[in-house]
N, C-alpha and C. Protein backbone atom coordinates (compact mmCIF):
# COMPACT_ATOMS: atom_id res chain seq x y z
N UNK A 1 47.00 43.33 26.36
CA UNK A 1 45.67 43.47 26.92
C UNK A 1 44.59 43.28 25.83
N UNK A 2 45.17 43.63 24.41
CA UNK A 2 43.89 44.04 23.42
C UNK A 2 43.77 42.35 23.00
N UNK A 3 45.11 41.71 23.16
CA UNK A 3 44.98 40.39 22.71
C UNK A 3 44.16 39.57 23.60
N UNK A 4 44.64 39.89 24.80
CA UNK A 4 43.39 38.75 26.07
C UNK A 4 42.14 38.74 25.45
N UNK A 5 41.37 40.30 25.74
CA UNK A 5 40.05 40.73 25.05
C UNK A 5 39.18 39.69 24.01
N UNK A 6 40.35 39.47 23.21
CA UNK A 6 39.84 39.51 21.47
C UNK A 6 39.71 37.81 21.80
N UNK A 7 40.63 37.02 22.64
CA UNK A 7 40.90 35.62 22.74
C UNK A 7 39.86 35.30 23.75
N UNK A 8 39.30 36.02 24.78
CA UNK A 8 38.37 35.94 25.25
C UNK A 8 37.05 36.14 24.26
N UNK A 9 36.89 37.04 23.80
CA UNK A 9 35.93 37.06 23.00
C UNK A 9 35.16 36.09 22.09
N UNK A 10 36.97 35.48 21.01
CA UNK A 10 36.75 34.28 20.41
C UNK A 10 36.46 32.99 21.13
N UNK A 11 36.44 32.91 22.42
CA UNK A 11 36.44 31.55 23.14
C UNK A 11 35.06 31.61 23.26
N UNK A 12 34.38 32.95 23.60
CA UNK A 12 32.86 32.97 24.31
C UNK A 12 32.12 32.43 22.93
N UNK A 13 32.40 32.95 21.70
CA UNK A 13 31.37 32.68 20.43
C UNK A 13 30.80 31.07 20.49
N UNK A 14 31.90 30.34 20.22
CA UNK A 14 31.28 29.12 19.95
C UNK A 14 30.26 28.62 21.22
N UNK A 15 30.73 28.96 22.16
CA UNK A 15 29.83 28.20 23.33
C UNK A 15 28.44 28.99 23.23
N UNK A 16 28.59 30.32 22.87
CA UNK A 16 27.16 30.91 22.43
C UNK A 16 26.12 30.51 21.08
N UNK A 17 26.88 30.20 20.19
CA UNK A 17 26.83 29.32 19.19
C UNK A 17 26.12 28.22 19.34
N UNK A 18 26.71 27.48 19.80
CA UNK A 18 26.24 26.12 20.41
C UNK A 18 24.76 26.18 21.73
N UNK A 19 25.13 27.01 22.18
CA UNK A 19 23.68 26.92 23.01
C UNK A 19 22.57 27.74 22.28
N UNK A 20 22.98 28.45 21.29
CA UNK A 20 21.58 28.61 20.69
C UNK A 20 20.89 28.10 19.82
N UNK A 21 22.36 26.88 19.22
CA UNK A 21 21.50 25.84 18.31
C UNK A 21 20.67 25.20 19.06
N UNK A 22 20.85 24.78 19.91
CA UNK A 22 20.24 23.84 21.22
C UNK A 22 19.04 24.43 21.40
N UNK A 23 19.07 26.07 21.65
CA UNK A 23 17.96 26.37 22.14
C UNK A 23 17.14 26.23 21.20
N UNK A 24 17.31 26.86 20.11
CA UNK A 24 16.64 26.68 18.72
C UNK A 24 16.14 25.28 18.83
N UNK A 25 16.98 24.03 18.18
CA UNK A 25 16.12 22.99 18.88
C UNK A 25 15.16 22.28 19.29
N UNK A 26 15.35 22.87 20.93
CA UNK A 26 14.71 22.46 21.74
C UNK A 26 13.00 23.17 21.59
N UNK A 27 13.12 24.30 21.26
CA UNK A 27 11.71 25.08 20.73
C UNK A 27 11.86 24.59 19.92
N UNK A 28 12.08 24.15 18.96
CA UNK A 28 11.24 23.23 17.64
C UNK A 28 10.98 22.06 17.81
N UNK A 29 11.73 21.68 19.11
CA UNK A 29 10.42 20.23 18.94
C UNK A 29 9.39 20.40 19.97
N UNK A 30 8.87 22.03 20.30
CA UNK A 30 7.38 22.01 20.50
C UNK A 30 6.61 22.33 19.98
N UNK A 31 6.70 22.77 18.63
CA UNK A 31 5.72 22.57 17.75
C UNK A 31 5.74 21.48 16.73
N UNK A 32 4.59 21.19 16.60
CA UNK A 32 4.13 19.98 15.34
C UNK A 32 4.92 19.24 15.80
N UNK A 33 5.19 18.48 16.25
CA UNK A 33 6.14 17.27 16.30
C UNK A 33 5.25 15.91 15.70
N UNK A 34 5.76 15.44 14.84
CA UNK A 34 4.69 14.37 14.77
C UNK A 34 5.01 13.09 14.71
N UNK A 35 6.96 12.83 15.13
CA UNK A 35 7.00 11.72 15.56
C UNK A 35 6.81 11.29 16.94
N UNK A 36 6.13 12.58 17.75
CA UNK A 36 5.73 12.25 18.85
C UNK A 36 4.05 11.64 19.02
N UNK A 37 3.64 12.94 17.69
CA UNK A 37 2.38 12.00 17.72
C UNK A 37 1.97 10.91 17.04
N UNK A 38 2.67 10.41 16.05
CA UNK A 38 2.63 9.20 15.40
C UNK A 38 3.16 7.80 16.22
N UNK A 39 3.95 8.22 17.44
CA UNK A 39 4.53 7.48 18.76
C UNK A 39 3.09 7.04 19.36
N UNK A 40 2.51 8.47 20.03
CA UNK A 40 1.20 7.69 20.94
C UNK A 40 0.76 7.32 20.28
N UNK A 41 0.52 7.31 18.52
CA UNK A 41 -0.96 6.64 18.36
C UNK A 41 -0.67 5.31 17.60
N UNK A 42 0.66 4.72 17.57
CA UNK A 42 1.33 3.58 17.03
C UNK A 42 1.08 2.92 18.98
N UNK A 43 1.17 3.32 19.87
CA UNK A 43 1.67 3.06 21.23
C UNK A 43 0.04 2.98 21.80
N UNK A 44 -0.77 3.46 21.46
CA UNK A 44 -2.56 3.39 21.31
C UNK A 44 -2.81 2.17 20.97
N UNK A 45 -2.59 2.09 19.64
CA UNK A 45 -3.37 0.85 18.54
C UNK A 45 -2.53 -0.43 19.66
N UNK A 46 -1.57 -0.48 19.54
CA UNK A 46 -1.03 -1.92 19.77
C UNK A 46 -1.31 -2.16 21.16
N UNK A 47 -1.60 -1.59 22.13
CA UNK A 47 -2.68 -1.50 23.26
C UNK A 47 -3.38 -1.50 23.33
N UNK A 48 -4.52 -0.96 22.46
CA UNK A 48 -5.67 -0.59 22.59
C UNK A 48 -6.02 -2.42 21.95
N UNK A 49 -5.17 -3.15 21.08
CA UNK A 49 -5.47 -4.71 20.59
C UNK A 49 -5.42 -5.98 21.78
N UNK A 50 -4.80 -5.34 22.89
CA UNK A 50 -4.22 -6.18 24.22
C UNK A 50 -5.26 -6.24 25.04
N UNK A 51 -6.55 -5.28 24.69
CA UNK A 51 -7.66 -4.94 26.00
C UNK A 51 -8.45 -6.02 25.95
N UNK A 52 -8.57 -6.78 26.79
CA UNK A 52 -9.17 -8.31 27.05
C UNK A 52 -10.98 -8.04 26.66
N UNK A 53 -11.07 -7.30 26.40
CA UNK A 53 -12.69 -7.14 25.55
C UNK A 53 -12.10 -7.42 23.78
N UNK A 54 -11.31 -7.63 23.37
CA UNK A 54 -10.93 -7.62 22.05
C UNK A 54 -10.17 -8.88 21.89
N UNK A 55 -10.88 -9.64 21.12
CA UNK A 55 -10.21 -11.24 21.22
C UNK A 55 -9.25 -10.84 19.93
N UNK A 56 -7.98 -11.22 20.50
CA UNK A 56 -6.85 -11.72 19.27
C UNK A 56 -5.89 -12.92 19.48
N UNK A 57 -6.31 -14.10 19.02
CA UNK A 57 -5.27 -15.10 18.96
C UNK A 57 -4.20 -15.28 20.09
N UNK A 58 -3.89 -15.79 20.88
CA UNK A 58 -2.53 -15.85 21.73
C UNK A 58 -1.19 -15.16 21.17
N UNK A 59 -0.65 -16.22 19.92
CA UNK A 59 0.76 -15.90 19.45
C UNK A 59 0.78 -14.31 19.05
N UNK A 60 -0.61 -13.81 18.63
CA UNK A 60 -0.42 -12.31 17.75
C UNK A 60 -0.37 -11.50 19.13
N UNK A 61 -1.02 -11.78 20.43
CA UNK A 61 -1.34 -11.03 21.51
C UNK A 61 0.33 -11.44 21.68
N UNK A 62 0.69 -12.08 22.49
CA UNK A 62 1.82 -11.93 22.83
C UNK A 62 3.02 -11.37 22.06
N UNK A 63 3.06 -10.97 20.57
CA UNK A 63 4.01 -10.46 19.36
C UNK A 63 3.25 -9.30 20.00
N UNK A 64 1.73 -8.96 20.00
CA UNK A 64 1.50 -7.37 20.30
C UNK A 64 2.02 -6.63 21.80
N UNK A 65 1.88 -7.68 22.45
CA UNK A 65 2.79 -7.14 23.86
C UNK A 65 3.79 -6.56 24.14
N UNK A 66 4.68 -7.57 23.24
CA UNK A 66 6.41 -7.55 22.88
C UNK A 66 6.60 -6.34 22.27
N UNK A 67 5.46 -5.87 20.86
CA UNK A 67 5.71 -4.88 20.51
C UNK A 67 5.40 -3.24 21.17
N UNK A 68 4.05 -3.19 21.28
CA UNK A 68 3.67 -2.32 22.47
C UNK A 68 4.57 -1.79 23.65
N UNK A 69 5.64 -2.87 24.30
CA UNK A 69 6.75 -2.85 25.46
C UNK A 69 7.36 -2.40 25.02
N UNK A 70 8.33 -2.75 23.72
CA UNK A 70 9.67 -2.26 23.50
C UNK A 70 9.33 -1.25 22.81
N UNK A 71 8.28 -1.06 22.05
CA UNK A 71 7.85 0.69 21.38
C UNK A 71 7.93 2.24 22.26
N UNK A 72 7.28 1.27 23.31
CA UNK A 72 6.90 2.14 24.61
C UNK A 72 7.72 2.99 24.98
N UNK A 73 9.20 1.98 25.39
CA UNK A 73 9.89 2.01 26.23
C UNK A 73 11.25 2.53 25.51
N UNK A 74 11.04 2.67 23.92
CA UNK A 74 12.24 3.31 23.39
C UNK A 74 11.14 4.74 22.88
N UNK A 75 10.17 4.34 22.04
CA UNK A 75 9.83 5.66 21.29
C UNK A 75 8.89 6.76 22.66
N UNK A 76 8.47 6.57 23.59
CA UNK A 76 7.64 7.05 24.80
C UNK A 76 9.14 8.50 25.02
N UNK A 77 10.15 7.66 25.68
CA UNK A 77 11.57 8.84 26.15
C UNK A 77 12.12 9.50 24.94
N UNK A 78 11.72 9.39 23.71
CA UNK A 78 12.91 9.62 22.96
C UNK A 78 12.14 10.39 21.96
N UNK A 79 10.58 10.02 21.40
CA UNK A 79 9.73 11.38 21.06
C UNK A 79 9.14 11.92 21.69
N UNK A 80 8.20 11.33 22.70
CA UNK A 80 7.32 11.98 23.43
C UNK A 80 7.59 12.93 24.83
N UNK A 81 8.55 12.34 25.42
CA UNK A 81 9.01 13.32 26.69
C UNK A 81 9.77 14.71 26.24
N UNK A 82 10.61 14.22 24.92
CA UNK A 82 11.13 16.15 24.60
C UNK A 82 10.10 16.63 24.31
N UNK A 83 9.09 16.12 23.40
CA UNK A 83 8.41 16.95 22.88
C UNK A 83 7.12 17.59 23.89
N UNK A 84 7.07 16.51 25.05
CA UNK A 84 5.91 16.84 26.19
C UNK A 84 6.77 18.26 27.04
N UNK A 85 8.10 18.11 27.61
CA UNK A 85 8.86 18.75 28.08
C UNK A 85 8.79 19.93 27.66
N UNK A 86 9.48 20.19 26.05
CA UNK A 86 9.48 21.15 25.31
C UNK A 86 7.93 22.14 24.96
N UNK A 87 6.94 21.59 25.33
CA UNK A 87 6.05 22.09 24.99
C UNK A 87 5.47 22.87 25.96
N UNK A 88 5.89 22.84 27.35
CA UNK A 88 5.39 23.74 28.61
C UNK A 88 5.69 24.91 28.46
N UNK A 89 6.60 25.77 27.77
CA UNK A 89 6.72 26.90 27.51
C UNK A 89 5.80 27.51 26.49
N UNK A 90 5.00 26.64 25.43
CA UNK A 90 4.25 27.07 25.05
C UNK A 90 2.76 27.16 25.49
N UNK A 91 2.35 26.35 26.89
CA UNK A 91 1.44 26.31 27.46
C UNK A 91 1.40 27.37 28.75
N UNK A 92 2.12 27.40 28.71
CA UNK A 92 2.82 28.35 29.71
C UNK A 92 2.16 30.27 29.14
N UNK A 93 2.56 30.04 27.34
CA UNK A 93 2.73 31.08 27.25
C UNK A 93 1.05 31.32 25.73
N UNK A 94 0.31 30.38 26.15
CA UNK A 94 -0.87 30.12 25.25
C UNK A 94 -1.90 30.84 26.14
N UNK A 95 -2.81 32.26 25.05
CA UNK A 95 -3.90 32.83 24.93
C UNK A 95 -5.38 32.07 24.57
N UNK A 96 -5.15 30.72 24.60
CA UNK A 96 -6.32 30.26 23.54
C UNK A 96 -6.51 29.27 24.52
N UNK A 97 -7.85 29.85 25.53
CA UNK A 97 -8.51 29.02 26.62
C UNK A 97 -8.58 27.30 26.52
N UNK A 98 -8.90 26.69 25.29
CA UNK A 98 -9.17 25.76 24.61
C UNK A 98 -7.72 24.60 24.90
N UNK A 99 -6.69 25.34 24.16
CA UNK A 99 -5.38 24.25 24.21
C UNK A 99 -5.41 24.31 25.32
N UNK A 100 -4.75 25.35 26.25
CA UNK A 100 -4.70 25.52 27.14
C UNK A 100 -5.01 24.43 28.34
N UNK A 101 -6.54 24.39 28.38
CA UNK A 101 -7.07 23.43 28.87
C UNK A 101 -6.80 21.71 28.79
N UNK A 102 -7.27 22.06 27.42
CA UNK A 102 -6.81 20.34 27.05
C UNK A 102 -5.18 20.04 27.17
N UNK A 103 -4.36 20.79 27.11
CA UNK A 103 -2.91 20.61 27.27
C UNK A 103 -2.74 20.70 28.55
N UNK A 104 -3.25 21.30 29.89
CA UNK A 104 -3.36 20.42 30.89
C UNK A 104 -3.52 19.13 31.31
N UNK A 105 -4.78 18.88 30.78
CA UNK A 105 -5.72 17.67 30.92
C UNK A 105 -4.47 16.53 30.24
N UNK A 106 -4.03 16.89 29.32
CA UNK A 106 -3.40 15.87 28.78
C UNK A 106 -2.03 15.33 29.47
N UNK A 107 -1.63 16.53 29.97
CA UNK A 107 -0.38 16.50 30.94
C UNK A 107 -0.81 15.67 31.57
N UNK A 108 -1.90 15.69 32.71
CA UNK A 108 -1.98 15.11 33.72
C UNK A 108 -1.86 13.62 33.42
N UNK A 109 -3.27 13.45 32.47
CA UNK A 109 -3.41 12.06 31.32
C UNK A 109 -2.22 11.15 31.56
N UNK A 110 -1.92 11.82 30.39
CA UNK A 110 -0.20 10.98 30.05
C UNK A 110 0.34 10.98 31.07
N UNK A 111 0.48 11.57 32.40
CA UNK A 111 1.01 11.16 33.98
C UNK A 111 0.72 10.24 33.96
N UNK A 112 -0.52 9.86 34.41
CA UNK A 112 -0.98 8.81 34.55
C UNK A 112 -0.58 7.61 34.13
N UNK A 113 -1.07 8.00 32.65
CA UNK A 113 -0.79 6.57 31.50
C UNK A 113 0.67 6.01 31.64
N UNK A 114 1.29 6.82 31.50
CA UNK A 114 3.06 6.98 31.61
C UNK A 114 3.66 6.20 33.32
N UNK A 115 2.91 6.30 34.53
CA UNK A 115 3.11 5.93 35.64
C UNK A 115 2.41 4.47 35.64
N UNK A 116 1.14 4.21 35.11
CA UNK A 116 0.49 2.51 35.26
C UNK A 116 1.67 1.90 34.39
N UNK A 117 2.11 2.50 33.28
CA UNK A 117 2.85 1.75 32.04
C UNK A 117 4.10 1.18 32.92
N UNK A 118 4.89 1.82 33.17
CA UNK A 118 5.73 1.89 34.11
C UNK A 118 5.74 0.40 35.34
N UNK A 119 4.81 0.86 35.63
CA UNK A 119 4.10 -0.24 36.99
C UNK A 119 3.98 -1.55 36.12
N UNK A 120 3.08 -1.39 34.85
CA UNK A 120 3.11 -2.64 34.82
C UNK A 120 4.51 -3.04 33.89
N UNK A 121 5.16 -2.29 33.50
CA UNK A 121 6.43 -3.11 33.13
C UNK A 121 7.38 -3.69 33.86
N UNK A 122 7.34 -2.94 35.06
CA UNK A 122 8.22 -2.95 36.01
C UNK A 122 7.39 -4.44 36.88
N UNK A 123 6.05 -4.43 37.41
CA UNK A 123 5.68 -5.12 38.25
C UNK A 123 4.90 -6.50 38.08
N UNK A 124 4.02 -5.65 36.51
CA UNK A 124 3.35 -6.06 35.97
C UNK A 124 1.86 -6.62 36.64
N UNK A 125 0.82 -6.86 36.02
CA UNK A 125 -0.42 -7.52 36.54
C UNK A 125 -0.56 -8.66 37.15
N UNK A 126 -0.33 -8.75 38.34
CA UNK A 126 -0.13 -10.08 38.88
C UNK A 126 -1.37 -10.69 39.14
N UNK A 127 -3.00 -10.13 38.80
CA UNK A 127 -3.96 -10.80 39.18
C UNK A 127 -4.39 -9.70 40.52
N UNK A 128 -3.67 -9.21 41.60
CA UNK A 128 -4.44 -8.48 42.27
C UNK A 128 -5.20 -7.08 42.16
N UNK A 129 -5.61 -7.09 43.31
CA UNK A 129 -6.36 -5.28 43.26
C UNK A 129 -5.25 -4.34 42.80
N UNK A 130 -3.87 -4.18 42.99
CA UNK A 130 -3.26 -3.39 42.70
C UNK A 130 -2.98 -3.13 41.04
N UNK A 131 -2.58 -4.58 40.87
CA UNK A 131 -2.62 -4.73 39.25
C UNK A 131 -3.74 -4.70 38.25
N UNK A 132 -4.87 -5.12 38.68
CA UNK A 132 -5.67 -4.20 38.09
C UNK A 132 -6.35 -3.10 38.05
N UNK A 133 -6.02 -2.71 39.01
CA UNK A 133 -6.03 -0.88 39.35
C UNK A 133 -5.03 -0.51 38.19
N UNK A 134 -4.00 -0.32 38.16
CA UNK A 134 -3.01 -0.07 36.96
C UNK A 134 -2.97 -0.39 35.60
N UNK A 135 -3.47 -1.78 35.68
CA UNK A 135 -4.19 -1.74 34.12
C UNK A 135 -5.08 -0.79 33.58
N UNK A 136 -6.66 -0.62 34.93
CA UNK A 136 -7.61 0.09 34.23
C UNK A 136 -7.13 1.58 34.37
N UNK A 137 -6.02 2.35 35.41
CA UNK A 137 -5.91 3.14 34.93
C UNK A 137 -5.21 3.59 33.25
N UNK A 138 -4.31 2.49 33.09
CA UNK A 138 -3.73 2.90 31.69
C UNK A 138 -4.47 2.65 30.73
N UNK A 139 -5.68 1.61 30.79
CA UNK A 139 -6.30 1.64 30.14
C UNK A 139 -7.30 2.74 29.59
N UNK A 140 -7.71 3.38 30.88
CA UNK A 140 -8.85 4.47 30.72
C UNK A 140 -8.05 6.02 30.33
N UNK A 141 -7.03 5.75 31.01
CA UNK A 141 -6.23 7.06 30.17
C UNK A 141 -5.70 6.81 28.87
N UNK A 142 -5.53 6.04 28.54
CA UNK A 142 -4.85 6.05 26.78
C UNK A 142 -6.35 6.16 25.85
N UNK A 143 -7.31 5.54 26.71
CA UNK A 143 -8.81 5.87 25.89
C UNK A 143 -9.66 7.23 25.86
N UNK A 144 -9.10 7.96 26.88
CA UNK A 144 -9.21 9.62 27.14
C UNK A 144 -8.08 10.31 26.42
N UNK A 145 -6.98 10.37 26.26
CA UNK A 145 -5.76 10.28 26.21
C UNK A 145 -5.97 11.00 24.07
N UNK A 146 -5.99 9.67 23.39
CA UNK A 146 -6.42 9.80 22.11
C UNK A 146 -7.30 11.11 21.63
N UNK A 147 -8.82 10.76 21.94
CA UNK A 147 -9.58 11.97 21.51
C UNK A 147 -9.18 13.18 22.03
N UNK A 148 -8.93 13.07 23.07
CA UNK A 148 -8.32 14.55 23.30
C UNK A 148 -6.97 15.52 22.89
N UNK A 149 -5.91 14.39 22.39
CA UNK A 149 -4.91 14.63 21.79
C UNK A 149 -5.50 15.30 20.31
N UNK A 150 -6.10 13.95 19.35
CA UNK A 150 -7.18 14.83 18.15
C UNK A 150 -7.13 15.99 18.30
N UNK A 151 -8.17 16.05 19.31
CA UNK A 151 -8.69 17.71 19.43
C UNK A 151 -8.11 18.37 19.62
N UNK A 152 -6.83 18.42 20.86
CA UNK A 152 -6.15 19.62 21.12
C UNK A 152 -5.36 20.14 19.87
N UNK A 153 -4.66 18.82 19.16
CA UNK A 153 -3.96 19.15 17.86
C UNK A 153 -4.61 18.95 16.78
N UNK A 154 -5.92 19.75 16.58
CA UNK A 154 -6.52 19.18 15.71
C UNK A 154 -5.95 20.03 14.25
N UNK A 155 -6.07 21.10 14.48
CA UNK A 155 -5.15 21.96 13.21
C UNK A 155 -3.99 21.42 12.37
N UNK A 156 -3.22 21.08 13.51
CA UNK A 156 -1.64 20.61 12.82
C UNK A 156 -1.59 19.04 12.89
N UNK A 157 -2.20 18.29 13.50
CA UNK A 157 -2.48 16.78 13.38
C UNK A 157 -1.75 16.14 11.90
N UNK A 158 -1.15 15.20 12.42
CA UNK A 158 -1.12 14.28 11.57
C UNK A 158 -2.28 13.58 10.86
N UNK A 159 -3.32 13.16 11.60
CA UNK A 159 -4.37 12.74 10.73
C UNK A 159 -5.34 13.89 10.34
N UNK A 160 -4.87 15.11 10.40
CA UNK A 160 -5.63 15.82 9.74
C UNK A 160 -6.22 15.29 8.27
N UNK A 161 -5.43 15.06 7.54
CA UNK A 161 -5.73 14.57 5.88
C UNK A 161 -6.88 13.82 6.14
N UNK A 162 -7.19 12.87 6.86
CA UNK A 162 -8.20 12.07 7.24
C UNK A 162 -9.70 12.74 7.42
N UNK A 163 -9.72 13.89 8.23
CA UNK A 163 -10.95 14.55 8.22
C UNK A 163 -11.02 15.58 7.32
N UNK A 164 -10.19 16.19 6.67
CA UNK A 164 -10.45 17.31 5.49
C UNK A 164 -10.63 16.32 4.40
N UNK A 165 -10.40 15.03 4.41
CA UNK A 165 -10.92 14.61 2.80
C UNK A 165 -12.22 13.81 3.26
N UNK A 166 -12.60 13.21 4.39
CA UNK A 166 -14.04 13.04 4.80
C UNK A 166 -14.91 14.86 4.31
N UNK A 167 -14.74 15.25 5.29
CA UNK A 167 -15.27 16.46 4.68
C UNK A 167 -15.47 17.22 3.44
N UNK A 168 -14.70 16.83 2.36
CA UNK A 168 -14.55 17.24 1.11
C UNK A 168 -15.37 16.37 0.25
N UNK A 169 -15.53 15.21 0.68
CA UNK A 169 -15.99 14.28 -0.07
C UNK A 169 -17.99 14.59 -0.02
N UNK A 170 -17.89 15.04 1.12
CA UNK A 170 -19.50 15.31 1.57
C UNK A 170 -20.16 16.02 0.58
């Protein structure tokens, strides 16, 4: 009997083991993550070069397309959704009216942005009302999308260095 116990016992550890590395983890990639944010704002720029108010060459527009798509579509699931995922428990569980807010707003955002992207990879802009409905929404959300990301992470930001040495320099 004392042996079942003890062999039961030893069987339960590792699987407890193992799910708390996981859990561990999974809460660490909701804070600071910054190959999630170095994702949107690599996944920004090379979009934000495609917006038909911004003349760039054919061959470089179409290399920026190519790149923008396949960036999207590997680094979007693979930094940004754990780390969007992972981060509802901390919004969930945030005192500070401010994130709070904007970490809504941004949720919704990136819905958005994340659903036209989608559409147009999948359907793409064919010239009608629908397709450019989906452009300008992804367009207008990745341009909302940015500053508000800044701000919400403005503390732990990656481009923080950028505005503390503007500021220092003053």
């Amino acid at each position: 009997m004392v042996y079942q116990e003890m062999k039961e016992a030893v069987a339960e550890q590792p699987d407890r083991r193992i799910t708390d590395a996981l859990s561990q983890w999974w809460q660490g990639l909701s804070y600071r993550n910054k190959a999630a944010e170095w994702s949107l704002y690599f996944m920004f720029v090379t979009g934000f070069l495609l917006w038909n108010q911004i003349s760039v060459p054919w061959p470089v527009e179409r290399l920026l397309l190519v790149v923008h798509v396949v960036s999207s579509l590997l680094l979007f699931p693979v930094t940004v959704v754990p780390f969007w995922l992972s981060h509802r428990s901390l919004l969930a569980r945030s005192k500070k009216k401010l994130l709070k807010v904007t970490g809504q707003l941004i949720d919704y955002i990136l819905l958005g942005c994340m659903a036209s992207g989608l559409f147009l990879v999948l359907l793409g802009n064919r010239g009608d009302d629908l397709g450019w409905f989906a452009y300008m929404v992804h367009l207008v959300t990745a341009l909302v999308l940015v500053p508000l990301l800044i701000r919400h992470a403005a503390k732990w930001s990656v481009l923080k260095p950028l505005w503390s040495w503007s500021f220092k320099s003053k």
